[in-house]
Protein backbone atom coordinates (compact mmCIF):
# COMPACT_ATOMS: atom_id res chain seq x y z
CA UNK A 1 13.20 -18.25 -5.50
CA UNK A 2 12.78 -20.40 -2.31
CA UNK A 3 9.32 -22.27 -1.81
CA UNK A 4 7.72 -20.23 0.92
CA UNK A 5 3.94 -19.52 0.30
CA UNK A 6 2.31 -16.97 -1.96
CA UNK A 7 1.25 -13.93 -0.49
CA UNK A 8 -0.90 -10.96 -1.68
CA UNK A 9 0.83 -7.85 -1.92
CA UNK A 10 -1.17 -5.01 -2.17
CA UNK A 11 0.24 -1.10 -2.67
CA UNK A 12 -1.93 1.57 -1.69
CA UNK A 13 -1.40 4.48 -3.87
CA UNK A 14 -3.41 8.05 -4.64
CA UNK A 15 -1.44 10.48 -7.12
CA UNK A 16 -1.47 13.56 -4.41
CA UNK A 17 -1.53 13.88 -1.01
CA UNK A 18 -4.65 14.73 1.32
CA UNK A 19 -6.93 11.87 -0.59
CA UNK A 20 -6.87 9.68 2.89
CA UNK A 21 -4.41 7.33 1.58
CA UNK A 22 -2.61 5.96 4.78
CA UNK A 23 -6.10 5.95 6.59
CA UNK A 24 -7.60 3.56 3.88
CA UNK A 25 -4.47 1.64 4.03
CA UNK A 26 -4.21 1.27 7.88
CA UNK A 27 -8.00 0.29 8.22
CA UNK A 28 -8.01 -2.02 5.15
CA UNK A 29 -5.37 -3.71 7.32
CA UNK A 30 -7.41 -4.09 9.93
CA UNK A 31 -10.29 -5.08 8.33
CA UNK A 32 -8.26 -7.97 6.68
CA UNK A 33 -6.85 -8.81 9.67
CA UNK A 34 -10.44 -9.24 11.23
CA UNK A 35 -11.36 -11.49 8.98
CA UNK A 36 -8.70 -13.91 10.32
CA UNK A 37 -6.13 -12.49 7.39
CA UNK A 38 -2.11 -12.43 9.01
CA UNK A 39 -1.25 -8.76 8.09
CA UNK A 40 1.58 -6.87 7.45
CA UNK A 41 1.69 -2.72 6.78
CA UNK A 42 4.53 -1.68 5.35
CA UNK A 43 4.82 2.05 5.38
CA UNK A 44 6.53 3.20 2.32
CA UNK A 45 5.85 6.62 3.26
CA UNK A 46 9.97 7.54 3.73
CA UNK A 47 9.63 10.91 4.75
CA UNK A 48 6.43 10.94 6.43
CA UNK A 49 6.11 7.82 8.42
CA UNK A 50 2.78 8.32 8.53
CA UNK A 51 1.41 4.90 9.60
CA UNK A 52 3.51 5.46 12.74
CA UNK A 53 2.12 8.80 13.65
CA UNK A 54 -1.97 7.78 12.85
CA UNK A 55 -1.47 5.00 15.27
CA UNK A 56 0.24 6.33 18.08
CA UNK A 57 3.05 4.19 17.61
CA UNK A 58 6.79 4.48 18.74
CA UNK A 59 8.91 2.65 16.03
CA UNK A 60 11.97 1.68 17.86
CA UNK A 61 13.87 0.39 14.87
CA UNK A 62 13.16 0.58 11.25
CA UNK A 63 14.41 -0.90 7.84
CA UNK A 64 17.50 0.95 7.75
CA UNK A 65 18.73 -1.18 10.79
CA UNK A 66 17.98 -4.35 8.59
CA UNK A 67 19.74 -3.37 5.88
CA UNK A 68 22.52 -2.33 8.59
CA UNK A 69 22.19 -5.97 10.18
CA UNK A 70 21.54 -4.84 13.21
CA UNK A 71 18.15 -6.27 13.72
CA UNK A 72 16.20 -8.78 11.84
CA UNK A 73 13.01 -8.00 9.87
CA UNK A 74 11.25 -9.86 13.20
CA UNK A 75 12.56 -7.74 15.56
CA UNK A 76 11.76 -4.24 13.38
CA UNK A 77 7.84 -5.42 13.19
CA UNK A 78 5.86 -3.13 15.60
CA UNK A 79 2.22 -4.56 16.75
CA UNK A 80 -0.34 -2.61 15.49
CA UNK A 81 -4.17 -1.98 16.47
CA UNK A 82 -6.38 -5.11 15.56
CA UNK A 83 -3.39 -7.61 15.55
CA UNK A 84 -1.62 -6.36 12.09
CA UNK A 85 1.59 -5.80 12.52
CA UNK A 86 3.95 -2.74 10.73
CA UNK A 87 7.18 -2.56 8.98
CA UNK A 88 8.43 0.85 9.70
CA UNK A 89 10.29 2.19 7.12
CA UNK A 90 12.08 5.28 7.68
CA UNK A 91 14.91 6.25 5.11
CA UNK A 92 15.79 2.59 4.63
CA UNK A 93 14.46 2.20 1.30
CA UNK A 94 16.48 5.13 0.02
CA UNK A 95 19.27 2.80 1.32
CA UNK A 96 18.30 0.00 -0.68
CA UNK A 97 19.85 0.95 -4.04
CA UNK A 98 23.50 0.56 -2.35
CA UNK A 99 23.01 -2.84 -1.15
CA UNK A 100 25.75 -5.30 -1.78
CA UNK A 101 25.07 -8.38 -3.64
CA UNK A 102 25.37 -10.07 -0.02
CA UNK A 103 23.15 -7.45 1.65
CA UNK A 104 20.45 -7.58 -1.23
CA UNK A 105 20.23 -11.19 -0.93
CA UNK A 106 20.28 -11.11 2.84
CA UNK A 107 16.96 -8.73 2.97
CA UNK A 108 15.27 -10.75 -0.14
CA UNK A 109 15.88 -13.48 2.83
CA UNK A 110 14.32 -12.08 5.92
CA UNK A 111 11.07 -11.17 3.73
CA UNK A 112 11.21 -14.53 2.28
CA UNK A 113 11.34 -15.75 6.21
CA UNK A 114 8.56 -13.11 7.84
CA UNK A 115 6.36 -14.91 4.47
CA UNK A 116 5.46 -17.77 6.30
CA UNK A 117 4.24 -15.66 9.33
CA UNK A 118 1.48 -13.26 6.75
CA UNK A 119 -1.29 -13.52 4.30
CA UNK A 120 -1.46 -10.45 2.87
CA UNK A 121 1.33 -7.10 3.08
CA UNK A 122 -0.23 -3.74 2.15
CA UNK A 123 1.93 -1.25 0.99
CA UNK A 124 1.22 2.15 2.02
CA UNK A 125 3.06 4.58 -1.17
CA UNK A 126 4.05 8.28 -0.22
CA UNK A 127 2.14 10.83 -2.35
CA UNK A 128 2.93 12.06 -5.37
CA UNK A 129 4.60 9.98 -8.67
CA UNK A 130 8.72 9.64 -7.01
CA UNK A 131 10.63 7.07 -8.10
CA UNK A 132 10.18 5.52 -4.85
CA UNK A 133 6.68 4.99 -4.81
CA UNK A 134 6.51 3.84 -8.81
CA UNK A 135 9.25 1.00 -7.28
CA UNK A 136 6.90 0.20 -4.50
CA UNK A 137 4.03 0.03 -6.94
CA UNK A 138 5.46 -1.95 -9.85
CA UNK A 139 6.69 -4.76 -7.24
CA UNK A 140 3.26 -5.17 -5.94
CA UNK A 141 0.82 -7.67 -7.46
CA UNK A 142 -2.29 -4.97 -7.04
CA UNK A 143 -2.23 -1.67 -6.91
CA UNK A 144 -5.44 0.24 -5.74
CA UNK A 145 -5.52 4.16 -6.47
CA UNK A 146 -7.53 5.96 -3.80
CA UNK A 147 -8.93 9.08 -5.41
CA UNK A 148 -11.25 12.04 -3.68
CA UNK A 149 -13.81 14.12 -5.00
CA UNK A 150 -10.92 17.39 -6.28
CA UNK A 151 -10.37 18.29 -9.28
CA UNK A 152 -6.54 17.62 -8.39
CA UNK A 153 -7.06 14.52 -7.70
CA UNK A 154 -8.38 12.85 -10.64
CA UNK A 155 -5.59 14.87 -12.53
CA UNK A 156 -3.15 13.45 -10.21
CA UNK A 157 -4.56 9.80 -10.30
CA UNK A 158 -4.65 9.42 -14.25
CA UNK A 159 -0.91 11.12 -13.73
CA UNK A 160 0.39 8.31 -12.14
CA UNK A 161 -1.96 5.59 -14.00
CA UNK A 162 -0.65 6.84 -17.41
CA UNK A 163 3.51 6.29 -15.62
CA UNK A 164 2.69 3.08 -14.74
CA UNK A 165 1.14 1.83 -17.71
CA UNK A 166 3.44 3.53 -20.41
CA UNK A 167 6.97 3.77 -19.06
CA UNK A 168 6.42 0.22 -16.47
CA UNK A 169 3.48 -1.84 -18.64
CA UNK A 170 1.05 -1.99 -15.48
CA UNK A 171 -2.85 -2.91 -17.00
CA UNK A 172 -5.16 -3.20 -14.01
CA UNK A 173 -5.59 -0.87 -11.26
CA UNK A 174 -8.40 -1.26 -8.57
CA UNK A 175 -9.83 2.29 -7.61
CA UNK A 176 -11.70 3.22 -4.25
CA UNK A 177 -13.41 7.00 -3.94
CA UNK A 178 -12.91 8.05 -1.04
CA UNK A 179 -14.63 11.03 1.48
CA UNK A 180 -17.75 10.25 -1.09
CA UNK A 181 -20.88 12.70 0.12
CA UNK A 182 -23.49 10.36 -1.81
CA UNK A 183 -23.48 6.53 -3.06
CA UNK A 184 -23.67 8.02 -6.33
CA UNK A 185 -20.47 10.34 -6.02
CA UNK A 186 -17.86 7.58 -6.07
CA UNK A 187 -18.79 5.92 -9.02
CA UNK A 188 -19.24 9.22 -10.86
CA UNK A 189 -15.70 9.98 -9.85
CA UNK A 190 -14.51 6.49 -11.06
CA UNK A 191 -16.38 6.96 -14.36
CA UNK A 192 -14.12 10.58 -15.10
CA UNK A 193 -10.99 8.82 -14.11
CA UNK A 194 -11.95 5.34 -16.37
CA UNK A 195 -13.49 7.44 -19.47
CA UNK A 196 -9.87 9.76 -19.67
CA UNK A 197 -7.58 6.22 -18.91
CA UNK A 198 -10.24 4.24 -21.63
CA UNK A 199 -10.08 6.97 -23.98
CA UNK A 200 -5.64 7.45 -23.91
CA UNK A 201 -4.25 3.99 -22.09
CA UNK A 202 -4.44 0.67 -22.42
CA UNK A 203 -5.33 0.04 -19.01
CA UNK A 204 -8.18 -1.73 -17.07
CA UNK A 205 -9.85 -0.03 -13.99
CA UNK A 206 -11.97 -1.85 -11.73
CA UNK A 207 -14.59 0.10 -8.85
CA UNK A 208 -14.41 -1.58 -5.45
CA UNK A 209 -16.67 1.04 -3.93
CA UNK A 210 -16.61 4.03 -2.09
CA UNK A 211 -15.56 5.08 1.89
CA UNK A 212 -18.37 7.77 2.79
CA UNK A 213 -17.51 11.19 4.61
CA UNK A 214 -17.28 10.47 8.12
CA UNK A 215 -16.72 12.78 10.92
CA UNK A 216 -15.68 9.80 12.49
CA UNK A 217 -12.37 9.55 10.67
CA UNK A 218 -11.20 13.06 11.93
CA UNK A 219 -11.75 12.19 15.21
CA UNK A 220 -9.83 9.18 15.29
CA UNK A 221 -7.01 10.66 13.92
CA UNK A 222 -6.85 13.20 16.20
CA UNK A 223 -6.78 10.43 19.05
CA UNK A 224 -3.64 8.82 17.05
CA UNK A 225 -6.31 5.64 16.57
CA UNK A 226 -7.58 3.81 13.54
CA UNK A 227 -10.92 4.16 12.85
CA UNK A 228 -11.69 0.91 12.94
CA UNK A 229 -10.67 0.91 16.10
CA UNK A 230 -12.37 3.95 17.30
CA UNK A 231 -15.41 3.96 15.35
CA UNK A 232 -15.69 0.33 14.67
CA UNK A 233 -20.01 1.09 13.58
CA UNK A 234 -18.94 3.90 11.91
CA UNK A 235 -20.12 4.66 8.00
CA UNK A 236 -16.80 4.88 6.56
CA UNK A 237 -15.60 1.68 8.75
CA UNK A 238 -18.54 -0.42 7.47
CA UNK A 239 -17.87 0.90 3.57
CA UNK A 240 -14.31 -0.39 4.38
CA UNK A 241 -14.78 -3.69 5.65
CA UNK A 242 -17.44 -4.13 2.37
CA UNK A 243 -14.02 -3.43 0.36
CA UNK A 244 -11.76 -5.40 2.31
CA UNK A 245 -14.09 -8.62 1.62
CA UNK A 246 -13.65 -7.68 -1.83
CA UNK A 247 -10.10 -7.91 -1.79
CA UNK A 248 -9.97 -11.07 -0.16
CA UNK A 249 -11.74 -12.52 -3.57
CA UNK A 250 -8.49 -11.76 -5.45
CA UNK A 251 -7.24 -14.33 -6.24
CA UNK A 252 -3.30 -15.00 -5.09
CA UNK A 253 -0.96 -15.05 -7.98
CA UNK A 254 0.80 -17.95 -8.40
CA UNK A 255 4.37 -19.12 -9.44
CA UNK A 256 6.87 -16.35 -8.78
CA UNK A 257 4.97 -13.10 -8.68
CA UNK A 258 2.81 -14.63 -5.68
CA UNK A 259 6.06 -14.89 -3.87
CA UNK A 260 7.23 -11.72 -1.10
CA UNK A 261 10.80 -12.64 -2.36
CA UNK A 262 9.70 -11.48 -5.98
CA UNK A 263 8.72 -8.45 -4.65
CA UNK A 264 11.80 -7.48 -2.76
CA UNK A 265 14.03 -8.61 -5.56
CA UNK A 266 11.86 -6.09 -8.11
CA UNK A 267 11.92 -3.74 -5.36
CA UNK A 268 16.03 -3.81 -5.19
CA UNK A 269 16.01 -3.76 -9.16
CA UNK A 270 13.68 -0.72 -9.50
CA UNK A 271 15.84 1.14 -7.03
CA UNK A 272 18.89 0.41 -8.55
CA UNK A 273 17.65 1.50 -11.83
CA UNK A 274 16.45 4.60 -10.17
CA UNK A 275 19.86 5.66 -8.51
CA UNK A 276 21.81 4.19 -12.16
CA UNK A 277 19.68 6.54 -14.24
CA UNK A 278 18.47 4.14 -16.19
């Protein structure tokens, strides 16, 4: 472990597609990043690439030419709306359970470098429970679950709640409703989700409040812009920015876990265990 500074890494996670994940991600980003926070997005979407296609932007180069050593971690990082910057993923993490001991030190490395340069890296998950995106979330120091007002959704949510806490020993997950019609709505949905996880897990969910319906949101995607961005007075950006604040409370972990390194190196071991069968 090398003595770079702790970091918060944060994965953004919802169970099922279609509950706003990537938006929540992107503009929690942004609303760090506003409040003088040095951001990083990682879009863990593999398939998807999601991040890249909300924002308009042309990645040039992705993770898989790191791991190829073509181009360092630096030169992959694409400037995003509101000064964060993204780490486009493409199929690179797929790649990640081949690495060579030399290659999976070299990339533990370049995020242990690109540490010193960020405050906080948000990890936007794909949907759904993959191995992939329980990796991404069991590296991560926080994991907030983004549910919507479906049926589906809670289903989905405790799903992937009841994974990580059973099979990977993950205890507190941060929830945010999202698309909420009334105040109330949100923490209705967060009492379902917390009175099924209370009454079957030994887990501990906390509310950070809701993101509102907002018109506003369809609109910017359609322009390939972030809604903060677009809309900065918007409802839904104004309900974000309340929850961003609230994540820059949390405290940052310290000794190894507050470290990017660690979560790289649990990163490589979860996908290695993944591709081993184990």
């Amino acid at each position: 472990m090398t003595n770079s500074r702790p970091i918060k890494v944060i994965a953004v996670t919802g169970g099922k597609g279609g509950v706003g994940k990537t938006n929540i991600s992107v503009n929690l980003s942004i609303a760090l990043a506003e409040m003088q926070r040095r951001v990083v997005l990682l879009d863990a979407d593999l398939g998807l690439a999601n991040v890249d296609v909300l924002l308009g932007l042309n990645a040039q180069y992705t993770l898989a030419h790191v791991l190829e050593g073509t181009k360092s971690l630096r030169e992959i990082l694409v400037q995003g709306p509101g000064g964060i910057r993204v780490v486009p993923a493409s199929s690179g993490v797929q790649q990640m359970a081949a690495l060579s001991p030399q290659e999976h030190a070299g990339l533990i490395h370049a995020f242990g470098e690109l540490s010193e340069q960020m405050d906080v890296l948000v990890v936007d998950t794909a949907a759904g429970i993959s191995d992939t995106v329980v990796s991404f979330v069991r590296a991560s120091q926080e994991v907030v679950v983004v549910v919507c007002d479906e049926p589906s959704s809670i289903t989905d949510a405790y799903a992937l709640i009841k994974l990580l806490n059973k099979e990977h020993g993950l205890y507190r997950f941060r929830v945010v409703a999202n698309m909420t019609r009334t105040s109330q709505e949100g923490m209705n949905l967060f009492n379902k989700l917390n009175t099924v996880c209370d009454r079957f897990l030994d887990a501990s969910l906390h509310y950070i409040g809701a993101v509102p319906f907002d018109e506003n949101v369809r609109k910017a995607v359609q322009k390939r812009k972030a809604l903060l961005e677009y809309a900065p007075r918007a409802k839904a950006a104004s309900a974000i920015r309340v929850i961003a604040q609230k994540i820059d409370q949390w405290p940052v972990q310290t000794g190894a876990r507050g470290h990017l390194e660690f979560f790289i190196e649990q990163l490589l071991q979860a996908q290695t265990a993944n591709v081993s069968g184990i």
